[in-house]
Protein backbone atom coordinates (compact mmCIF):
# COMPACT_ATOMS: atom_id res chain seq x y z
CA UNK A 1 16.49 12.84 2.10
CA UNK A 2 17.63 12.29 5.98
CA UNK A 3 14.54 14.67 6.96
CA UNK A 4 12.28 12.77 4.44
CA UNK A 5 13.00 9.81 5.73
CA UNK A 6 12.14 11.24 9.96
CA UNK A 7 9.24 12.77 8.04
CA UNK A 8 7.53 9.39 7.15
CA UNK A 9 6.39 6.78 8.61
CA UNK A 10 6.89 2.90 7.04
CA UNK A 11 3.66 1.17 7.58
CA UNK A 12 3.33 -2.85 7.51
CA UNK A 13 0.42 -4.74 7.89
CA UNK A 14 1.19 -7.95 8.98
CA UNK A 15 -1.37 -11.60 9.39
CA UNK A 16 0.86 -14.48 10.60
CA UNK A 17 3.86 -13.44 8.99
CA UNK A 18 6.28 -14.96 12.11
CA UNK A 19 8.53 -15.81 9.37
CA UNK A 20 9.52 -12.80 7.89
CA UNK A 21 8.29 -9.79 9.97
CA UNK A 22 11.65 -9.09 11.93
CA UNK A 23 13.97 -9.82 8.83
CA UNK A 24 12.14 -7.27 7.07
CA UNK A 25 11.89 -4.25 10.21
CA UNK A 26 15.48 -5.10 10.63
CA UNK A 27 16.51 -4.56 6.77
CA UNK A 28 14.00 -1.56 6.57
CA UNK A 29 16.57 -0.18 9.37
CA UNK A 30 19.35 -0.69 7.92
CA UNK A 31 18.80 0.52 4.62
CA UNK A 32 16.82 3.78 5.56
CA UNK A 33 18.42 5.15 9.08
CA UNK A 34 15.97 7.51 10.84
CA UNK A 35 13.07 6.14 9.79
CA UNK A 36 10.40 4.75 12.03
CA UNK A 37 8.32 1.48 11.50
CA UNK A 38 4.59 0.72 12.31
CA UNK A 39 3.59 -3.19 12.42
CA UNK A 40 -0.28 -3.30 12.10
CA UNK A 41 -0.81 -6.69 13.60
CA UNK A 42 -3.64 -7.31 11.68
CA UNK A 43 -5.01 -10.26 14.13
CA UNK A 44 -2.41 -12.52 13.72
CA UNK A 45 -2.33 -15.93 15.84
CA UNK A 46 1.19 -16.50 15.68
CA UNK A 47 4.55 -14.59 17.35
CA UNK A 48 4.29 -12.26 14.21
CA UNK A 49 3.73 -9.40 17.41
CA UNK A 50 6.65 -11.00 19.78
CA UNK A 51 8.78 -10.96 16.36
CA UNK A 52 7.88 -7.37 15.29
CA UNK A 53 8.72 -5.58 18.59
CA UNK A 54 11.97 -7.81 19.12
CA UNK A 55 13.32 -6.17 15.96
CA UNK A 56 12.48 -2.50 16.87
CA UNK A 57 9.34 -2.02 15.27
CA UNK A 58 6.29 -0.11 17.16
CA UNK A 59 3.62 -2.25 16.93
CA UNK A 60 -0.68 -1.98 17.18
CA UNK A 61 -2.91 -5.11 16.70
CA UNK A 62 -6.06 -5.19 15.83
CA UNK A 63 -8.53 -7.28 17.57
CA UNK A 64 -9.19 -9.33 14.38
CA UNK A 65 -8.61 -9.86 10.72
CA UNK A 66 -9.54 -6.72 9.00
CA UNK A 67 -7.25 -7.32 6.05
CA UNK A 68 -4.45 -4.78 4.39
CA UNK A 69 -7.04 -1.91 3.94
CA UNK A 70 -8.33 -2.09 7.68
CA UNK A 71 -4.57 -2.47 8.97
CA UNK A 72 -3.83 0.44 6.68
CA UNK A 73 -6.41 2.96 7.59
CA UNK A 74 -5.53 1.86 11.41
CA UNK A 75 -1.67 3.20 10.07
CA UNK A 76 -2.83 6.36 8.57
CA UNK A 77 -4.64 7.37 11.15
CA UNK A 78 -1.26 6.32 13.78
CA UNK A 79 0.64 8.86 11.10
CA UNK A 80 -2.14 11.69 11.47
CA UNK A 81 -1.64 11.33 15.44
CA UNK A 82 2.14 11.46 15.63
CA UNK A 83 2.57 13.71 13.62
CA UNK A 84 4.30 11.81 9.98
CA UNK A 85 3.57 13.81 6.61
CA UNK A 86 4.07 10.65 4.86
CA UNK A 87 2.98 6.96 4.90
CA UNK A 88 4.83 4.04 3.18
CA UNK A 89 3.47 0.62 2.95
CA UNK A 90 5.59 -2.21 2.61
CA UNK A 91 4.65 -6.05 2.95
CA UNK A 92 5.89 -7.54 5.85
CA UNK A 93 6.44 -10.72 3.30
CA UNK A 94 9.97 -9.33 2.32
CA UNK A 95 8.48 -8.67 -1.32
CA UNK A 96 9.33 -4.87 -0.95
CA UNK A 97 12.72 -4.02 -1.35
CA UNK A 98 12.80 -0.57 1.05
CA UNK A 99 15.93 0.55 -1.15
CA UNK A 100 13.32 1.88 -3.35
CA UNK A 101 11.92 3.73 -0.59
CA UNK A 102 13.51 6.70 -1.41
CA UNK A 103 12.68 7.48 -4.66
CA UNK A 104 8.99 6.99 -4.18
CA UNK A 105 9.53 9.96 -1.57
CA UNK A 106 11.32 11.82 -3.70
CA UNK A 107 8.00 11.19 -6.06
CA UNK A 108 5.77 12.97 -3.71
CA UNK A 109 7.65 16.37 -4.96
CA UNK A 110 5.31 16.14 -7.73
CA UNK A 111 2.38 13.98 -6.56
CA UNK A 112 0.03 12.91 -3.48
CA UNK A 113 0.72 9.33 -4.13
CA UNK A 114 3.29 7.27 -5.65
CA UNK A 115 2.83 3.43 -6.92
CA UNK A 116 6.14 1.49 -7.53
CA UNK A 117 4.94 -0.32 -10.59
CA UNK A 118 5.78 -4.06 -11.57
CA UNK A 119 5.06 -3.94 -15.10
CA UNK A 120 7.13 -0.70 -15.56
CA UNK A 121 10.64 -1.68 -17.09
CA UNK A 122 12.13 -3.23 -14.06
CA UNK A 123 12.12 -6.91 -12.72
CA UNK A 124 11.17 -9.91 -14.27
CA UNK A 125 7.66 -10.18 -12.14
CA UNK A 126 5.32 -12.34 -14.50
CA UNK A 127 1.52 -12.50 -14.41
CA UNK A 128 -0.52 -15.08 -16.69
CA UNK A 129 -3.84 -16.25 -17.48
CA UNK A 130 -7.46 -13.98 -16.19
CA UNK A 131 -5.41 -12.11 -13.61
CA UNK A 132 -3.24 -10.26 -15.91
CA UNK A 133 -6.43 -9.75 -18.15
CA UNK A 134 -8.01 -8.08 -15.38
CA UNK A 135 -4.72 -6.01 -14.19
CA UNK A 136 -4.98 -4.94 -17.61
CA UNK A 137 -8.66 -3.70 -17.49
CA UNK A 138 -7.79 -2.09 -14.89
CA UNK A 139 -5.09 -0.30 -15.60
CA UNK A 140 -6.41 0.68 -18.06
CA UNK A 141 -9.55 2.32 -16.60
CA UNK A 142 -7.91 3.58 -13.61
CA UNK A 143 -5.32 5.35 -15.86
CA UNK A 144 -7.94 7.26 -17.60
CA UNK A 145 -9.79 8.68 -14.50
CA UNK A 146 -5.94 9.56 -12.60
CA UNK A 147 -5.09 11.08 -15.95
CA UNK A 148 -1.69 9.49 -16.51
CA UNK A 149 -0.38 6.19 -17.32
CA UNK A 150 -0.54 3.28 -14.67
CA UNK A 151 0.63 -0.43 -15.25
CA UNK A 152 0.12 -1.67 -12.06
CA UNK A 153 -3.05 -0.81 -9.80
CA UNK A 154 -2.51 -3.41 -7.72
CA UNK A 155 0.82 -2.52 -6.10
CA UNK A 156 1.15 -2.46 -2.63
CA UNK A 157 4.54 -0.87 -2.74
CA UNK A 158 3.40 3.17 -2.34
CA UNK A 159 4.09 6.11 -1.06
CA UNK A 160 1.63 8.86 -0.07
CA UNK A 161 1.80 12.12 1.04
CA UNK A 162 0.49 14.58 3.38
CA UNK A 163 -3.20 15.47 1.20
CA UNK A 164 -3.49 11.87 0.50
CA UNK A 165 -2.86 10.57 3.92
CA UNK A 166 -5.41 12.94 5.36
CA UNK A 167 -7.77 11.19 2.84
CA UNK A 168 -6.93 7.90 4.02
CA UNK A 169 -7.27 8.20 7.48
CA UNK A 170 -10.90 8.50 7.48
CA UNK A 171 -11.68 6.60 3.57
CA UNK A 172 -9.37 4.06 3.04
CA UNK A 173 -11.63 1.31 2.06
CA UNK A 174 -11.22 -1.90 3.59
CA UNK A 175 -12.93 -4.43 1.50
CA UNK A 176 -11.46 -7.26 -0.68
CA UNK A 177 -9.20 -4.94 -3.58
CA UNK A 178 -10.03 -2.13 -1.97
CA UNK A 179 -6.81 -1.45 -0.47
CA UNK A 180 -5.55 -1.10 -3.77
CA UNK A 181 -8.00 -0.46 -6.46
CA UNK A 182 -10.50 1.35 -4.71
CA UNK A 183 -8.45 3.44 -3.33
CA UNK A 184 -6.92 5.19 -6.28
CA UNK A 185 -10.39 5.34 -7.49
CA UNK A 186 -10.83 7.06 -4.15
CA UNK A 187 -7.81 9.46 -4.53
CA UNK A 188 -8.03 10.13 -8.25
CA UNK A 189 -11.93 11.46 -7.70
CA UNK A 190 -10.66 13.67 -4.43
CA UNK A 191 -8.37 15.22 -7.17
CA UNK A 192 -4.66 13.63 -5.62
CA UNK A 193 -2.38 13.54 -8.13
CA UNK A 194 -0.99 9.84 -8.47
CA UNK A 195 2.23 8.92 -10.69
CA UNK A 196 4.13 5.34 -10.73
CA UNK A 197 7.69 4.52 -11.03
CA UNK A 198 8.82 1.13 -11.95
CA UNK A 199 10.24 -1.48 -9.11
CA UNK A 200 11.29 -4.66 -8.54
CA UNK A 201 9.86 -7.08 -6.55
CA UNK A 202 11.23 -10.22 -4.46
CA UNK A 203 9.97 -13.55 -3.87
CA UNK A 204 7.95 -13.67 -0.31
CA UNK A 205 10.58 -14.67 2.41
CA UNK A 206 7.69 -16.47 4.11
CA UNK A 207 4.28 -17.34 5.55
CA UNK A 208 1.37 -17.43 3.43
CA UNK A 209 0.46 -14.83 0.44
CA UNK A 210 -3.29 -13.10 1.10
CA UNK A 211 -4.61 -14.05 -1.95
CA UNK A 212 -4.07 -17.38 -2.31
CA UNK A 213 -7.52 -18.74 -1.15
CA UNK A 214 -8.67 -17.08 -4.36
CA UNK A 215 -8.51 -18.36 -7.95
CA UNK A 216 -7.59 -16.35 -10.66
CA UNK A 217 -11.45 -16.34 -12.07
CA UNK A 218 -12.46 -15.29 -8.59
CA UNK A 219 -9.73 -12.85 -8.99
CA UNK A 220 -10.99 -11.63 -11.93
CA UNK A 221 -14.66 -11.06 -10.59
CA UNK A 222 -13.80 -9.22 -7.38
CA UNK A 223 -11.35 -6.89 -8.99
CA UNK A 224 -14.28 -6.21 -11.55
CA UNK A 225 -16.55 -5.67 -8.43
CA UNK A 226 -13.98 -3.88 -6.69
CA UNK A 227 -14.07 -1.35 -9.27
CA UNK A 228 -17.71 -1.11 -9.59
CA UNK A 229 -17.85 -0.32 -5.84
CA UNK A 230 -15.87 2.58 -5.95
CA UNK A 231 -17.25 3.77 -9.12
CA UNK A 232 -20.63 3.83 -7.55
CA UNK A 233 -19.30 5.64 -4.15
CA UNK A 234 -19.32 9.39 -3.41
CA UNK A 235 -16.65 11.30 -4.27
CA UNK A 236 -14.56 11.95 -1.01
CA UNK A 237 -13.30 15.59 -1.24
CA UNK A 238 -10.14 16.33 0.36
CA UNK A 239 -10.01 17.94 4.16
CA UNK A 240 -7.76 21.17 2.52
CA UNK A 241 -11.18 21.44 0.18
CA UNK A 242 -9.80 20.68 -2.85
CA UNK A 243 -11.52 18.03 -4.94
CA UNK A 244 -12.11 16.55 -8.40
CA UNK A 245 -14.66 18.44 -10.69
């Protein structure tokens, strides 16, 4: 796992998250020696950059808020030039426990990405009311066109490996949901393989969560939208000209 771990590259995007940013490089560290860490300052107006580099981390900012898909893609693309096989994104928020970093690695034995799942046996994470509806509906959809069982497209705790993060550097979609629903539409069409294993997540350890200007109707319309978007797109073959029939 030691050359896994120098093999791949832990990728946080990060908007005013001065509160938890270095606890979070510094555990990532700890728990997983050898591995290297990439802050995507994703136009924060804080000391989330000050806090980020005092704990170890390499760190890029972008000139403005892009949100997690732009800081993403701006990560893939990092991996592609330096040279990492493998991309892991964890939340800067301290959600993401990075013990479980491992085994989504050892995932990518048998699949381009890997989604550590909320709703899959572990953890006691709860969702109520028109968001869980929609998580549903999406699961649900997305499960039939990746052709195995997902309970949670919405995870931001994933691994992905060398196909898929050639895919991602130049189509990981930026928009609202994109980062994470559109972008297994994305994969899944390009013909990656995706599987999930279950997690647990944390509570944040600060700073604001992303989606917390939106209500859970809103929610429940953009996801919907989100969907339709990448429904509608091109399929995006992959660069080793393989792709979904």
């Amino acid at each position: 796992m030691t050359s896994s771990l120098k093999a791949t590259l832990i990728v946080m995007p990060a908007f005013n998250e001065e509160e938890s940013v270095a606890a979070v490089v510094t555990e990532v560290f700890t728990k997983l020696p050898g591995i290297s860490v990439l802050v995507v300052d994703d136009g924060s107006t804080d000391r989330t950059v000050a806090e980020a580099r005092s704990a170890g981390a390499t760190v890029i900012s972008l000139p403005f808020n892009l949100g997690v898909g732009g800081a993403m893609r701006a990560g893939f693309k990092y991996a592609m030039l330096h040279d990492f096989q493998n991309v892991v994104q964890v939340d800067s928020d301290g959600q993401h426990d990075p013990s479980g970093v491992p085994e989504l690695l050892a995932g990518l034995d048998s699949a381009d990405l890997v989604l550590g799942a909320r709703f899959a046996g572990e953890g006691d994470y709860l969702v109520t009311g028109p968001r869980k509806w929609a998580m549903l509906v999406l699961a649900r959809i997305i499960s039939r066109l990746a052709a195995t069982k997902l309970t949670d497209t919405t995870s931001g705790f994933r691994a992905t490996g060398p196909r898929a993060v050639r895919l991602f550097a130049e189509h990981y979609p930026a928009e609202y949901l994109g980062d994470t629903i559109e972008s297994l539409v994305i994969a899944a069409r390009a013909g990656c393989t995706i599987r999930q294993l279950p997690v647990a997540m944390r509570p944040r350890a600060g700073g604001v969560p992303s989606h917390a200007p939106f209500k859970a109707a809103a929610y429940l319309g953009r996801a919907g939208m989100a969907l339709l978007i990448a429904l509608m797109r091109p399929r995006v073959p992959l660069t080793d000209g393989r792709s979904a029939s």
